[in-house]
C-alpha atoms as a PDB file:
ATOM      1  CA  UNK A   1      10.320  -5.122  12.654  1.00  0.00           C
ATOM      2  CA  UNK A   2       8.914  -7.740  10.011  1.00  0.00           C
ATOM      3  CA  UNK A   3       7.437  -6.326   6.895  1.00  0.00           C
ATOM      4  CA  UNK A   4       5.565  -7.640   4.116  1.00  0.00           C
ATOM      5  CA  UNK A   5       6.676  -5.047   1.886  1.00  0.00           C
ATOM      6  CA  UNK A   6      10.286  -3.174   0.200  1.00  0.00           C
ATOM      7  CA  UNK A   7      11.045   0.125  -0.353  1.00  0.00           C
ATOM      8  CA  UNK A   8      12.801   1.799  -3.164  1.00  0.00           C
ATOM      9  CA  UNK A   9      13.049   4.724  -4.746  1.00  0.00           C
ATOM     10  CA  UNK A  10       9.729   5.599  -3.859  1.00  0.00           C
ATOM     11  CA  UNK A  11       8.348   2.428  -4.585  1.00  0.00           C
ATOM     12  CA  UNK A  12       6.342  -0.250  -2.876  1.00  0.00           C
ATOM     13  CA  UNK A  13       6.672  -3.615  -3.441  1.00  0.00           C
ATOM     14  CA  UNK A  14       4.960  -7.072  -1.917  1.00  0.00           C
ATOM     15  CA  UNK A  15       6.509 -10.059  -0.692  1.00  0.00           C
ATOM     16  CA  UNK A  16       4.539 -12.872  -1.139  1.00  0.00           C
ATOM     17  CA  UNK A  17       5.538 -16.642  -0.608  1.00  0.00           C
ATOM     18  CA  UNK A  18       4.249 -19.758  -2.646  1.00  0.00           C
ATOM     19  CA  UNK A  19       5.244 -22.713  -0.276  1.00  0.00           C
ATOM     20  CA  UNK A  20       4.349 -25.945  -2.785  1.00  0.00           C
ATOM     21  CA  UNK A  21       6.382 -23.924  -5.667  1.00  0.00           C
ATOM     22  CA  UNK A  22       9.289 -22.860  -3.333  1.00  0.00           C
ATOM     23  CA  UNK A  23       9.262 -19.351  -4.397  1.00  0.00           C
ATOM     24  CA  UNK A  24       8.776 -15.535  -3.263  1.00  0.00           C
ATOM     25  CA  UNK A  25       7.466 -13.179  -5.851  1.00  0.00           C
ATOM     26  CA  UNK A  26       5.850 -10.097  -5.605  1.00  0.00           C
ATOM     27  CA  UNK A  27       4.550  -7.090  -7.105  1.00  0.00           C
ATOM     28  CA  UNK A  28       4.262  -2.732  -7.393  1.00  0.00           C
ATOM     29  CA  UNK A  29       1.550  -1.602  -4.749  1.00  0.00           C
ATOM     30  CA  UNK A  30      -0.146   1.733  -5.421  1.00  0.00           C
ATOM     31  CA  UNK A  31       0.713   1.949  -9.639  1.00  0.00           C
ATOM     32  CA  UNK A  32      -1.526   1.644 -12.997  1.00  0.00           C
ATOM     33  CA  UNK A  33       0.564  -0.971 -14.052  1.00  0.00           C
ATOM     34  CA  UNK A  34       1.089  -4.316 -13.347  1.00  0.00           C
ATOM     35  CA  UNK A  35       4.909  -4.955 -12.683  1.00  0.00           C
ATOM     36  CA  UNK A  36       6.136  -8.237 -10.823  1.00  0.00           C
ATOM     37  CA  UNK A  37       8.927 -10.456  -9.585  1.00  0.00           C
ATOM     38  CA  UNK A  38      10.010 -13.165  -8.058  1.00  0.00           C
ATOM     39  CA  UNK A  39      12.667 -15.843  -6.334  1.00  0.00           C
ATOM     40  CA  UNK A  40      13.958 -18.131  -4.127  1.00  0.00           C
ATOM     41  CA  UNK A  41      15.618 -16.701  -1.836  1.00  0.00           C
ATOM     42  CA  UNK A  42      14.835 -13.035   0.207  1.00  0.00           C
ATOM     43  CA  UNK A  43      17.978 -11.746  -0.728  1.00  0.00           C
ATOM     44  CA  UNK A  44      17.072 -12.929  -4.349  1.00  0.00           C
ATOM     45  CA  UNK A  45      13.432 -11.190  -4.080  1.00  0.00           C
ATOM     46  CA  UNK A  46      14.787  -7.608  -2.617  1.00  0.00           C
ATOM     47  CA  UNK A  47      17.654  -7.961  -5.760  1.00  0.00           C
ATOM     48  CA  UNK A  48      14.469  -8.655  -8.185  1.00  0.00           C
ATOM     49  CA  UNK A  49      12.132  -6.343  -6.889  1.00  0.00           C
ATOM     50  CA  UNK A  50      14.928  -3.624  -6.774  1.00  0.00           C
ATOM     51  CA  UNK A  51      15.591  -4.134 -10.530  1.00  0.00           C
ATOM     52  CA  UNK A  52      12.161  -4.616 -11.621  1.00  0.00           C
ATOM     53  CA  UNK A  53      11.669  -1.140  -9.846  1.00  0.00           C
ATOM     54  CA  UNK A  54      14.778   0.566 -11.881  1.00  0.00           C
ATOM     55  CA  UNK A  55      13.343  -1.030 -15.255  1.00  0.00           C
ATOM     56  CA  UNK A  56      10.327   0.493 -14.615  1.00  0.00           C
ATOM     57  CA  UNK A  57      10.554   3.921 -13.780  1.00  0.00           C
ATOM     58  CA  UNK A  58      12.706   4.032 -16.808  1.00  0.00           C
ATOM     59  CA  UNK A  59       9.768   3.026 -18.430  1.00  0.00           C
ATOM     60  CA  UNK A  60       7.920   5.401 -17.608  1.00  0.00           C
ATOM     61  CA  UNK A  61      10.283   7.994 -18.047  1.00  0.00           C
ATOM     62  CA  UNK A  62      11.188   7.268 -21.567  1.00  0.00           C
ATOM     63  CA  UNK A  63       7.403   7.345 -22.357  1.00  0.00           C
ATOM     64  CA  UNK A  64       6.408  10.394 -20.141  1.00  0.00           C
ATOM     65  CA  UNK A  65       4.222   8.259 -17.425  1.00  0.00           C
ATOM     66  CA  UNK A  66       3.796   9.373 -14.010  1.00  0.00           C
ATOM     67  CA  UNK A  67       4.595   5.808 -12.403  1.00  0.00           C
ATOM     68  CA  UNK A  68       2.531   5.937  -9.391  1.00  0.00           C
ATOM     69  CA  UNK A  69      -1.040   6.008  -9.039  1.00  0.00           C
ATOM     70  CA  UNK A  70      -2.779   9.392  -7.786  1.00  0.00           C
ATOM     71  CA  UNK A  71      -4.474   8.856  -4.790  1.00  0.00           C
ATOM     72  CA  UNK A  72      -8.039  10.637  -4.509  1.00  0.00           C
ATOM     73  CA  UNK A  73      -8.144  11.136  -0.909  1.00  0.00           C
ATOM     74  CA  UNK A  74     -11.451   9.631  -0.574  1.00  0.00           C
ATOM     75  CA  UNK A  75     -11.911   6.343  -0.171  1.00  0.00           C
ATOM     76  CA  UNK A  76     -15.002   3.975   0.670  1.00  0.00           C
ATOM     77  CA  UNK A  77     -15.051   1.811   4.054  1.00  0.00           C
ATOM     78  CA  UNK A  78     -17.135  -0.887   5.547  1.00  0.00           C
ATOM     79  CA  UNK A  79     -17.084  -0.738   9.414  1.00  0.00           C
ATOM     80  CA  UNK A  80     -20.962  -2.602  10.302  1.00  0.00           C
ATOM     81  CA  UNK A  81     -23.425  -1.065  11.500  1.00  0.00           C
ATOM     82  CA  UNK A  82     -22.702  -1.137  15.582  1.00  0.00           C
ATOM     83  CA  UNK A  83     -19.433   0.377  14.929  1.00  0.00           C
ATOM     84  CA  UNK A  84     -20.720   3.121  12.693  1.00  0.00           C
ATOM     85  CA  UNK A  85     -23.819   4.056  15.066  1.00  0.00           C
ATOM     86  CA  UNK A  86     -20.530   4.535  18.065  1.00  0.00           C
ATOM     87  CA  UNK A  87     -18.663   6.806  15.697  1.00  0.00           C
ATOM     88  CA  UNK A  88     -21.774   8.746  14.446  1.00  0.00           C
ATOM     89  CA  UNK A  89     -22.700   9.319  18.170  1.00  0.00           C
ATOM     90  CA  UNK A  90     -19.324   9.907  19.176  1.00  0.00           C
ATOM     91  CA  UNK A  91     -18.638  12.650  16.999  1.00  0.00           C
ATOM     92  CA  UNK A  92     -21.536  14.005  17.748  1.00  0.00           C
ATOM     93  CA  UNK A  93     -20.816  13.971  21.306  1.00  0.00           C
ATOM     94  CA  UNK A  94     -17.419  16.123  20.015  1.00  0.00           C
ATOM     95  CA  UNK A  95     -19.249  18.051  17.371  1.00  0.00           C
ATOM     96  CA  UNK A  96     -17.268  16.944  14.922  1.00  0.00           C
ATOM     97  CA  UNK A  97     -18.628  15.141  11.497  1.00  0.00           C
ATOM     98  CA  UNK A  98     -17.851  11.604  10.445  1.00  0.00           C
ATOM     99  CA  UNK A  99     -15.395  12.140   7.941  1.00  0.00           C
ATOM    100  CA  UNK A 100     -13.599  14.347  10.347  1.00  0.00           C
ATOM    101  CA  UNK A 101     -13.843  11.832  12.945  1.00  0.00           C
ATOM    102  CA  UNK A 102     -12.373   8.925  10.577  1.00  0.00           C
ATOM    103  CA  UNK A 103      -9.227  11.453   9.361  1.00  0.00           C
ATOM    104  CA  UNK A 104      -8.198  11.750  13.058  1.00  0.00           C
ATOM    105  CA  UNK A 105      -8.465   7.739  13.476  1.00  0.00           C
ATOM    106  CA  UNK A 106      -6.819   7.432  10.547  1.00  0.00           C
ATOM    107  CA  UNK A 107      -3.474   9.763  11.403  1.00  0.00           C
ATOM    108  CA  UNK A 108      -3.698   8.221  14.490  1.00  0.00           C
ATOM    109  CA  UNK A 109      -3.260   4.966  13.344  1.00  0.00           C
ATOM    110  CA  UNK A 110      -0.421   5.894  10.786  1.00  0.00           C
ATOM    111  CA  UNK A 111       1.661   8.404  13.102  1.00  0.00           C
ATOM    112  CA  UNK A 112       1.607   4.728  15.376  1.00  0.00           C
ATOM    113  CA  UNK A 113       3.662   3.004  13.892  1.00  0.00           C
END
């Protein structure tokens, strides 16, 4: 399965490519901070992103950070207007609300994969 992202430790990285340069590089999804990386190779990148993900949750250890970003678990979306007049009547149709609606899409689509 291709991915554009690495895992580790509970982290979430990005793999990104920069074809004139000749380079990968990437960054920490889902944190306050802004931590990146980079290389040449993909075995280079995963090495990079793998220390750049050690170095900084012992940052954030040795100054008492929580190193990921809370999530709310709300969230604003933009679906047009056709799409959201389906849904509204849909749910309707199921008596359930919208946001209940868009939380079963939404497992749906992540239990998926």
């Amino acid at each position: 399965m291709n991915s554009n992202v690495m895992k580790h430790k509970g982290q979430i990285g990005s793999i990104e490519h920069d074809l004139e340069q000749g380079v990968l590089y990437g960054k920490l999804l889902f944190i306050n901070d802004l931590v990146t990386y980079e290389a040449e190779s993909l075995r280079g990148l995963e090495s990079e992103f793998r220390i750049s993900v050690d170095e900084y949750l012992a940052d954030c250890e040795g100054l008492g950070l929580s190193p990921n970003k809370p999530f709310k678990g709300s969230f604003n979306i933009r679906i047009g207007r056709d799409l959201h007049q389906k849904l509204a009547i849909k749910a309707a149709d199921e008596g359930l609300g919208l946001n209940e609606a868009v939380q079963r899409a939404v497992e749906k689509f992540v239990v998926a994969q």
